[in-house]
N, C-alpha and C. Protein backbone atom coordinates (compact mmCIF):
# COMPACT_ATOMS: atom_id res chain seq x y z
N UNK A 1 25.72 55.02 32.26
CA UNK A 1 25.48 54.30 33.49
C UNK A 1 24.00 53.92 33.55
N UNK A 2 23.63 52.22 33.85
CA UNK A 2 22.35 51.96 33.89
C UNK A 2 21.83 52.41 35.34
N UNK A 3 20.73 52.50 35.38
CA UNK A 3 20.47 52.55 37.00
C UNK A 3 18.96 52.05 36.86
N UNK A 4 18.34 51.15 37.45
CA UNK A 4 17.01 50.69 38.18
C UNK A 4 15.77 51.97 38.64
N UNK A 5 15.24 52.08 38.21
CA UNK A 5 14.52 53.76 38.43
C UNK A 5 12.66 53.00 38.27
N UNK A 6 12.00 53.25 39.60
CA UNK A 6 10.37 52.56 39.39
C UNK A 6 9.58 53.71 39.34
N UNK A 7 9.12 53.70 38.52
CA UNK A 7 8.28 55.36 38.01
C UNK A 7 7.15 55.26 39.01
N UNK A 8 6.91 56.34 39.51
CA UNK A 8 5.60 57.00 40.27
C UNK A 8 4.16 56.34 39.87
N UNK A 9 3.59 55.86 40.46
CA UNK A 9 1.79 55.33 40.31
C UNK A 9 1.90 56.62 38.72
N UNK A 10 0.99 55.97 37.72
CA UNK A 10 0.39 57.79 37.21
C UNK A 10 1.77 57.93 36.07
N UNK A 11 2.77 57.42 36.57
CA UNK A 11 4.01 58.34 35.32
C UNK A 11 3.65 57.34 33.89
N UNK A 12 3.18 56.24 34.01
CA UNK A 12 3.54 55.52 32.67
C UNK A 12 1.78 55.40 31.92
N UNK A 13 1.52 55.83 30.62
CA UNK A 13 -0.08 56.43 30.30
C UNK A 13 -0.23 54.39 29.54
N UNK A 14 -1.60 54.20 29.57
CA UNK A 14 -1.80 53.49 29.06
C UNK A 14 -1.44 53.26 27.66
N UNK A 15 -1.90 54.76 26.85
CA UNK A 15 -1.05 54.81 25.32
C UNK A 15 0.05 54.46 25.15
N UNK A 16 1.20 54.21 26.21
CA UNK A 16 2.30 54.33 26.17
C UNK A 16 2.43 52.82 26.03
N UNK A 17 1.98 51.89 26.41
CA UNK A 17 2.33 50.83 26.31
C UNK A 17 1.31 49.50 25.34
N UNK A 18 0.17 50.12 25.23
CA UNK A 18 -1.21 49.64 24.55
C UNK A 18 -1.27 50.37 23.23
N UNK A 19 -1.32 49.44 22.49
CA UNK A 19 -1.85 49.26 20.87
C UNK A 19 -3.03 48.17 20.44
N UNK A 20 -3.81 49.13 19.80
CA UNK A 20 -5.23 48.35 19.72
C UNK A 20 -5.08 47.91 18.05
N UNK A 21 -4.96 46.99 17.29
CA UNK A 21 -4.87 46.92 16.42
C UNK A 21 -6.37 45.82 15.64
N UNK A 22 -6.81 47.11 14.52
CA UNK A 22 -8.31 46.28 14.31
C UNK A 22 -7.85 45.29 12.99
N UNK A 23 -7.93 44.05 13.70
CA UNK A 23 -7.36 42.79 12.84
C UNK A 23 -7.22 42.13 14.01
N UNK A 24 -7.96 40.53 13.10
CA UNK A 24 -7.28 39.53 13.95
C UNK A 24 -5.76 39.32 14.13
N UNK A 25 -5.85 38.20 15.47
CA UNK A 25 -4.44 37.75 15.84
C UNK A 25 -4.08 36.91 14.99
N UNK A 26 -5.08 35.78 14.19
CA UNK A 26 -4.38 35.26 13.20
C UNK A 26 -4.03 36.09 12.01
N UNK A 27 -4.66 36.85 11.18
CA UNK A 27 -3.76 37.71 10.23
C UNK A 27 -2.82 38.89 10.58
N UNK A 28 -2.29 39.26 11.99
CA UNK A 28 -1.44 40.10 12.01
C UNK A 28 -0.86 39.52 13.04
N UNK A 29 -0.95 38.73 13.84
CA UNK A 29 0.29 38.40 15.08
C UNK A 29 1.60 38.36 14.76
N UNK A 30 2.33 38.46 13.44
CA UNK A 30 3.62 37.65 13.66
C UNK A 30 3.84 39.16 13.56
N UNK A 31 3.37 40.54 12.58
CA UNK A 31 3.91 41.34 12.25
C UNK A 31 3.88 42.39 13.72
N UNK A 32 2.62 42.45 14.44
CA UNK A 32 2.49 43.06 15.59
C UNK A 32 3.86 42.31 16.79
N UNK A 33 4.25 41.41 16.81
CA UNK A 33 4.95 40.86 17.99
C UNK A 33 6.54 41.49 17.35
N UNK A 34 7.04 41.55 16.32
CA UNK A 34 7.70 42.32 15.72
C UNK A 34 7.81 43.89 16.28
N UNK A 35 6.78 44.17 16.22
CA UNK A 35 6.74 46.38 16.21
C UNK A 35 6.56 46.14 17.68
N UNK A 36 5.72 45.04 18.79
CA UNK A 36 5.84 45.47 20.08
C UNK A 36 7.24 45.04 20.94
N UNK A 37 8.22 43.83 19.89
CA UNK A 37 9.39 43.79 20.77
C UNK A 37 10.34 45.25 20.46
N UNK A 38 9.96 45.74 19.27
CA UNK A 38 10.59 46.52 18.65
C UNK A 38 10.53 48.17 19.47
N UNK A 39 9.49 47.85 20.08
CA UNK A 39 8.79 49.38 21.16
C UNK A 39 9.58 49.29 21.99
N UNK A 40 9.83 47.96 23.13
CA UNK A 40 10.52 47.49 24.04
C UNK A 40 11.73 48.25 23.59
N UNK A 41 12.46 48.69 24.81
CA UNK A 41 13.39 49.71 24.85
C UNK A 41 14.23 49.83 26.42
N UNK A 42 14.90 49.28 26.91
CA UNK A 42 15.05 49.49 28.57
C UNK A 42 15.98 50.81 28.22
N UNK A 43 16.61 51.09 27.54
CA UNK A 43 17.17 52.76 27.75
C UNK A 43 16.33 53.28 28.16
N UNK A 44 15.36 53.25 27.61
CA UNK A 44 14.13 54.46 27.71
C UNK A 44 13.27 54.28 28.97
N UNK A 45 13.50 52.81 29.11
CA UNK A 45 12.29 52.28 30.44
C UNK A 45 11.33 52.02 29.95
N UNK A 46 11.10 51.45 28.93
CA UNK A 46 10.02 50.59 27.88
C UNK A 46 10.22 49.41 27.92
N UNK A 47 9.31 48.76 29.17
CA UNK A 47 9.63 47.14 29.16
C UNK A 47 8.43 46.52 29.25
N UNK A 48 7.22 47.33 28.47
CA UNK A 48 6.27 46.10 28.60
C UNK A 48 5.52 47.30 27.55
N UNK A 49 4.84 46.13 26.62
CA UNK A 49 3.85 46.28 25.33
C UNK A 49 2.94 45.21 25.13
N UNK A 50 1.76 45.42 25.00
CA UNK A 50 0.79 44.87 24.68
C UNK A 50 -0.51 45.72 23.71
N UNK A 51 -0.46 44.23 22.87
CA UNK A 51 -1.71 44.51 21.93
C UNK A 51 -2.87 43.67 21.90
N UNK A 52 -3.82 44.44 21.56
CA UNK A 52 -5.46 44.09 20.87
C UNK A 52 -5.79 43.59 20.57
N UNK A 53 -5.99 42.54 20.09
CA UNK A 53 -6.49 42.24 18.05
C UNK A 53 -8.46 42.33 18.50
N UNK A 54 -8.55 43.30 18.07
CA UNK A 54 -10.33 43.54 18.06
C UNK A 54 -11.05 42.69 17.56
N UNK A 55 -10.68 42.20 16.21
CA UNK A 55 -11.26 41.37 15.44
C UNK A 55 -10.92 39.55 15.99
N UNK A 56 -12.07 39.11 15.61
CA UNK A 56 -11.74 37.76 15.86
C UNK A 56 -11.88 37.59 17.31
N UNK A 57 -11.55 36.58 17.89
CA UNK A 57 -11.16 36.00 19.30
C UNK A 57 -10.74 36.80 19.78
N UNK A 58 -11.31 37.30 21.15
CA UNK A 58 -10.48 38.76 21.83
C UNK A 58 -8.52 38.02 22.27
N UNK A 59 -8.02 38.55 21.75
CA UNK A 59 -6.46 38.31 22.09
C UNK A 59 -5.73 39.36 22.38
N UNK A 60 -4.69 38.98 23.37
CA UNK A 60 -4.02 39.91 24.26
C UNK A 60 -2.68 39.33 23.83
N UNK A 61 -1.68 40.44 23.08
CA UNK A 61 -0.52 40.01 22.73
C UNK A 61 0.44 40.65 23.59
N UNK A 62 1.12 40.22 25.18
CA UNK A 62 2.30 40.47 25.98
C UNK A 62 3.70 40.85 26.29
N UNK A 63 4.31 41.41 25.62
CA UNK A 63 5.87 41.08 25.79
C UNK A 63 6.08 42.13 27.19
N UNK A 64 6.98 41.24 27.47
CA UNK A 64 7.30 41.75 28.91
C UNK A 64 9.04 41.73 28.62
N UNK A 65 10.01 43.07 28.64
CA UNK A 65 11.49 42.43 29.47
C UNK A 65 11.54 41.83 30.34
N UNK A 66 12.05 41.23 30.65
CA UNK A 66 13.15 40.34 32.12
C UNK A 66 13.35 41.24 32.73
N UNK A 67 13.72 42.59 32.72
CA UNK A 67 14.28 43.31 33.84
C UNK A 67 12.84 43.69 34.56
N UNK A 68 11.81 43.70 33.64
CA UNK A 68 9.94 43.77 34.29
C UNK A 68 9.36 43.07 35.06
N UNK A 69 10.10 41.51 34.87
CA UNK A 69 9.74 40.55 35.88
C UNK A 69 10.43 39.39 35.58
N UNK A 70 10.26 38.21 36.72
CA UNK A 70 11.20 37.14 36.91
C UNK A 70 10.21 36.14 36.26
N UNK A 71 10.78 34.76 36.23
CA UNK A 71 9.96 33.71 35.41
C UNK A 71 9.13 33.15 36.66
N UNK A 72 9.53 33.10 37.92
CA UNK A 72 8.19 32.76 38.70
C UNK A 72 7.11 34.01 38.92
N UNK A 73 7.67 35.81 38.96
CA UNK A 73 6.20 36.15 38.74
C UNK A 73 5.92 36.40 37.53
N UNK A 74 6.45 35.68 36.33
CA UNK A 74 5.37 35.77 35.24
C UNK A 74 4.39 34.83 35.27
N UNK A 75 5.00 33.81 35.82
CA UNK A 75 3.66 32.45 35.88
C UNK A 75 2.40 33.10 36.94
N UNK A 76 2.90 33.75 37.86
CA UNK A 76 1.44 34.75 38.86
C UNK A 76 0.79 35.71 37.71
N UNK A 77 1.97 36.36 36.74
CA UNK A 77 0.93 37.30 36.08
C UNK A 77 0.14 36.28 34.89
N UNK A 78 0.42 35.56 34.54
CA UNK A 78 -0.26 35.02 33.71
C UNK A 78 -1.59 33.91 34.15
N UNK A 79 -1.00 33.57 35.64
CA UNK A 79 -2.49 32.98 36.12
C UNK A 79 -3.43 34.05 36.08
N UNK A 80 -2.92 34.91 36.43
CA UNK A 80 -4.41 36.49 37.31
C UNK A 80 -5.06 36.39 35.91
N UNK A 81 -3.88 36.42 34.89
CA UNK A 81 -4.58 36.89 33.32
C UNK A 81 -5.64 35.87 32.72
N UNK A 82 -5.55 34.55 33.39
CA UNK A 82 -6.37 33.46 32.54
C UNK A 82 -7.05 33.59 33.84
N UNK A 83 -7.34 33.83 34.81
CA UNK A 83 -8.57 33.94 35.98
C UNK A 83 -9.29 34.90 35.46
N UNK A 84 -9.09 36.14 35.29
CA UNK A 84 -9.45 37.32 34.95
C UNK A 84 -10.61 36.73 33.67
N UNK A 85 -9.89 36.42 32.47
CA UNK A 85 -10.56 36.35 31.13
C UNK A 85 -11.36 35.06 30.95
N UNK A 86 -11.06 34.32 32.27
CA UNK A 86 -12.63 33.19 32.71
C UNK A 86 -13.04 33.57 33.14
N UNK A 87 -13.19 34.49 34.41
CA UNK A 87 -14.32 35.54 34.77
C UNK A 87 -15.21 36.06 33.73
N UNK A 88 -14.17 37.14 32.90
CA UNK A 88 -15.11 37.58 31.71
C UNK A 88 -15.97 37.00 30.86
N UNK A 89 -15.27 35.88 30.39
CA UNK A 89 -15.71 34.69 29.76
C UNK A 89 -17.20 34.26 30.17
N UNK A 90 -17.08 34.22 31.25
CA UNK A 90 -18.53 33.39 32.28
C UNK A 90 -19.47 34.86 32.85
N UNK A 91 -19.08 35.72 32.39
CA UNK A 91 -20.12 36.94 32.68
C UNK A 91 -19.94 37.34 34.06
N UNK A 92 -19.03 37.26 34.90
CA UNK A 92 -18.40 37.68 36.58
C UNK A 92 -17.75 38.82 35.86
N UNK A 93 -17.96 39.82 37.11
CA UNK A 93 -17.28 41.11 37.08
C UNK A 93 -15.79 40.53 37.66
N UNK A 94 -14.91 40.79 36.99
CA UNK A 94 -13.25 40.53 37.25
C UNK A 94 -12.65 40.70 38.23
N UNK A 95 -12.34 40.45 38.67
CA UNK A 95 -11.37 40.46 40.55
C UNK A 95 -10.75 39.92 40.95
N UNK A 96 -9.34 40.83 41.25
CA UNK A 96 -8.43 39.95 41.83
C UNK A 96 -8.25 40.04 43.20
N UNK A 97 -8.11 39.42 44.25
CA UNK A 97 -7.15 39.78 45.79
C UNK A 97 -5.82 40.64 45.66
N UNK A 98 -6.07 42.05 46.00
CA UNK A 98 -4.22 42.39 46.04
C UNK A 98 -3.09 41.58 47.05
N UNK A 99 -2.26 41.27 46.05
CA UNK A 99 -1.55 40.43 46.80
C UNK A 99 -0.19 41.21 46.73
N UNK A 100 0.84 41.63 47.76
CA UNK A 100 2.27 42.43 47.30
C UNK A 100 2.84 42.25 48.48
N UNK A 101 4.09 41.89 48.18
CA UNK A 101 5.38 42.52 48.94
C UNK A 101 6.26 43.43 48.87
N UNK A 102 6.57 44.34 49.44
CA UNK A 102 7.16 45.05 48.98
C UNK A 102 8.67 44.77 49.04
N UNK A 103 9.90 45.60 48.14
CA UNK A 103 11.34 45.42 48.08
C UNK A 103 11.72 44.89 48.99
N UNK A 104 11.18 45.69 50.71
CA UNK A 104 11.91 45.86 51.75
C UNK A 104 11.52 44.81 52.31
N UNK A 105 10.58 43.96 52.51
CA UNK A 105 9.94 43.04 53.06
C UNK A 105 10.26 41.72 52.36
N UNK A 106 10.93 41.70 51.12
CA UNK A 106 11.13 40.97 50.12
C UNK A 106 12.60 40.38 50.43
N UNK A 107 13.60 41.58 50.67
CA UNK A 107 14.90 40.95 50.98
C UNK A 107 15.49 41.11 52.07
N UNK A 108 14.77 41.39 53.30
CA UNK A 108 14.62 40.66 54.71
C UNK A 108 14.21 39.66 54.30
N UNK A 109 13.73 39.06 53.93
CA UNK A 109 13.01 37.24 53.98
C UNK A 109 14.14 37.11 53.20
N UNK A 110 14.48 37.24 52.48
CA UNK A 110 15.73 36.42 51.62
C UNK A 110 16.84 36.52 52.45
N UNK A 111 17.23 37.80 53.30
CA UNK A 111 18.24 37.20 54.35
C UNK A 111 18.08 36.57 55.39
N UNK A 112 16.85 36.23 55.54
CA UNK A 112 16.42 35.55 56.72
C UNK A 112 16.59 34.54 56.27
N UNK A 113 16.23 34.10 55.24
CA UNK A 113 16.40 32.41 54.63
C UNK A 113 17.63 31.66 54.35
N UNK A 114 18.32 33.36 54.16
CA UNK A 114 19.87 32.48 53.72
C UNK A 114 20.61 31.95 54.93
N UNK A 115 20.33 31.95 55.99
CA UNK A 115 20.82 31.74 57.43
C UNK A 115 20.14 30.68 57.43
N UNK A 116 19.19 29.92 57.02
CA UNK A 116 18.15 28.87 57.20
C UNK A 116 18.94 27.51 56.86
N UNK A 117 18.94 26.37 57.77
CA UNK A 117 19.62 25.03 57.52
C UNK A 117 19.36 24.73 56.44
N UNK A 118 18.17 24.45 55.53
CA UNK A 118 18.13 24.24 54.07
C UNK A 118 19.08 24.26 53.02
N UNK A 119 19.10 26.16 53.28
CA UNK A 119 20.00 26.97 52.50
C UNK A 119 21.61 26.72 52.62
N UNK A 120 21.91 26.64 54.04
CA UNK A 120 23.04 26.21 53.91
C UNK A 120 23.85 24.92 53.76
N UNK A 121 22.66 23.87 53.46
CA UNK A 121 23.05 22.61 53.20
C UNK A 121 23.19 22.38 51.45
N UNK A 122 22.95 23.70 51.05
CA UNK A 122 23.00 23.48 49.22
C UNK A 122 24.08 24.38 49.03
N UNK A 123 25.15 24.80 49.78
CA UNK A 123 26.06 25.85 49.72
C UNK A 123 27.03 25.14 48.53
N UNK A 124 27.57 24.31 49.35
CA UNK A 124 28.52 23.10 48.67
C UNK A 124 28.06 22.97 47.22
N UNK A 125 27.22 22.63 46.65
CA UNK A 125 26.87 22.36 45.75
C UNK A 125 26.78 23.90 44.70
N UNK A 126 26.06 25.18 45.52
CA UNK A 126 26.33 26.26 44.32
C UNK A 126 27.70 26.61 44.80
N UNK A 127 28.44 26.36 45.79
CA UNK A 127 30.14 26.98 45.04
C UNK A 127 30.54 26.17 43.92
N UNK A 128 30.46 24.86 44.02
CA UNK A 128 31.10 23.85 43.22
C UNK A 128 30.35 24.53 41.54
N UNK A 129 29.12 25.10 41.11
CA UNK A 129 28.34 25.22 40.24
C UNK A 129 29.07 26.32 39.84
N UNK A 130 29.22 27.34 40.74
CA UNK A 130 29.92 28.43 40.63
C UNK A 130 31.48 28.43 39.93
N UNK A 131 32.01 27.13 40.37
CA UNK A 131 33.56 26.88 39.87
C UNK A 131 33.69 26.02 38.47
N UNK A 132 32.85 25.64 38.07
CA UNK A 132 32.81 25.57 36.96
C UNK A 132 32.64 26.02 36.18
N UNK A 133 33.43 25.40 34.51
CA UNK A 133 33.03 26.26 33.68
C UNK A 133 31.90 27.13 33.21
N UNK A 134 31.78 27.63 32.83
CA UNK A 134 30.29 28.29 32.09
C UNK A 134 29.60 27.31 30.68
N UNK A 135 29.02 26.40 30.86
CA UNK A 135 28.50 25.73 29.22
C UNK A 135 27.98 26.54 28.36
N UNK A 136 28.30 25.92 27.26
CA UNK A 136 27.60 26.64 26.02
C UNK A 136 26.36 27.10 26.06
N UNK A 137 25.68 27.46 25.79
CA UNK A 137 24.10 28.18 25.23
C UNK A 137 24.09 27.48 23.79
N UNK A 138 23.05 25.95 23.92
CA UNK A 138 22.87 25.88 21.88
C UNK A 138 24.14 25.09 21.58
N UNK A 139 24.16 24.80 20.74
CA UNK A 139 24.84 24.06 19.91
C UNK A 139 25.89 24.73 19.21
N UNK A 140 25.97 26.31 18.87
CA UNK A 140 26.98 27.36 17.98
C UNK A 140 26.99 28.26 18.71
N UNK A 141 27.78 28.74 18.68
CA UNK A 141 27.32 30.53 18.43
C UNK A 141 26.66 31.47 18.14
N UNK A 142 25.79 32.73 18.64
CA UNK A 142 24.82 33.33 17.67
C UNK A 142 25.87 33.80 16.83
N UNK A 143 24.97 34.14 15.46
CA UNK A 143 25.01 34.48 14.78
C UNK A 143 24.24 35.68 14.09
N UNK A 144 24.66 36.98 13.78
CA UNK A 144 24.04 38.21 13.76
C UNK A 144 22.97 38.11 12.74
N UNK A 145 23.68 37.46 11.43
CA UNK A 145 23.07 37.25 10.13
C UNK A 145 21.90 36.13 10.12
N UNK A 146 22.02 35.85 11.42
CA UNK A 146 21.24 34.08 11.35
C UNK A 146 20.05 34.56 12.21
N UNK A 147 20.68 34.57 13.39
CA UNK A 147 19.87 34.88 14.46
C UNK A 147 19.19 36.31 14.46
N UNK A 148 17.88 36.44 14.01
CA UNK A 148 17.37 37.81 13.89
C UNK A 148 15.75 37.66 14.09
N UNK A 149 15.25 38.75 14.73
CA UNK A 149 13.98 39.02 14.75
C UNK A 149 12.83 38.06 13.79
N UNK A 150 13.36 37.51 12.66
CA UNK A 150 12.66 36.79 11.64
C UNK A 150 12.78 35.47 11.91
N UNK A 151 13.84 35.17 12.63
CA UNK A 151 14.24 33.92 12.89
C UNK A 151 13.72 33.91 14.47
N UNK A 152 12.86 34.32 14.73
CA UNK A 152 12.84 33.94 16.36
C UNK A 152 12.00 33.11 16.27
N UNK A 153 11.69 32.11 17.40
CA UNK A 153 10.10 31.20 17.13
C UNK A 153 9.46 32.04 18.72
N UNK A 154 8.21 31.65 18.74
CA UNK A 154 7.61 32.01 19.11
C UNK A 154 6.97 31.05 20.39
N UNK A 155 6.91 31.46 21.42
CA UNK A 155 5.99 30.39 22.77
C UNK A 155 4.79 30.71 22.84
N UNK A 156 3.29 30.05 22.80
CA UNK A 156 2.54 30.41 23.11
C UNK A 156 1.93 29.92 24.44
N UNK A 157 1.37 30.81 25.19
CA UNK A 157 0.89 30.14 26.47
C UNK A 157 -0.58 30.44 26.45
N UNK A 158 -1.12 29.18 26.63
CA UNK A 158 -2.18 29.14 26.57
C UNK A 158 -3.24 28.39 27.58
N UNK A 159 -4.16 28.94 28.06
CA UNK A 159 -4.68 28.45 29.48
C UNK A 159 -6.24 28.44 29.19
């Protein structure tokens, strides 16, 4: 049985998720993004790894699960991250505004919204989305032998 479990301030050590690796990102990135998806683990509650590369261009290599965060707050974590490292960049001590909502405050507003004329003027349209088939993903099928860790490509985001 899966269950959703948010560890205590303090339970998760920096070692636990940080690897400093002395080498650049161009001679070791493909093999490091490998061993940090490979750390990634949600049995365990291992959903976020990041590495180093000391050498060279300071680079910060990310993987985050999906169950760690959604695709609109990765675009927030990745602004703070390119604010942050232009700060550094330009010799400013780093700072962010805490910004949070919490769970509870999070889905009150989402039921508050779903009652909202907006929301219920797009109803029609996600049942109808809903009653349709499911489309393909891709052009085939994965494939176990095909589709593998070696074969993945890679996104870079860069700011």
């Amino acid at each position: 049985e899966y269950r959703l479990t948010t560890r205590p301030p303090g339970a998760v050590q920096a070692g636990d998720v940080l690897t400093v690796v002395d080498a650049s990102a161009q001679d070791a990135l493909s093999a490091e993004v490998v061993a940090a998806l490979d750390r990634i683990d949600p049995a365990t509650g291992s959903l976020v790894q990041a590495v180093v590369f000391t050498q060279g261009p300071p680079t910060l290599l990310l993987c985050v699960h999906h169950l760690a965060t959604d695709v609109v707050s990765w675009y927030v974590i990745v602004g703070a991250l390119a604010q942050l490292a232009g700060e550094i960049d330009t010799g400013i001590t780093p700072s962010l505004t805490a910004e949070y909502t919490t769970y509870r405050q999070w889905t009150r507003s989402l039921h508050e919204r779903s009652h909202s004329d907006d929301i219920a003027a797009q109803r029609d349209y996600w049942v109808r989305q809903l009653c349709a088939p499911d489309p393909l993903l891709g052009s085939r099928l994965a494939d176990p032998a095909r589709d593998t860790w070696a074969s993945l490509r890679l996104t870079d985001v860069v700011t």
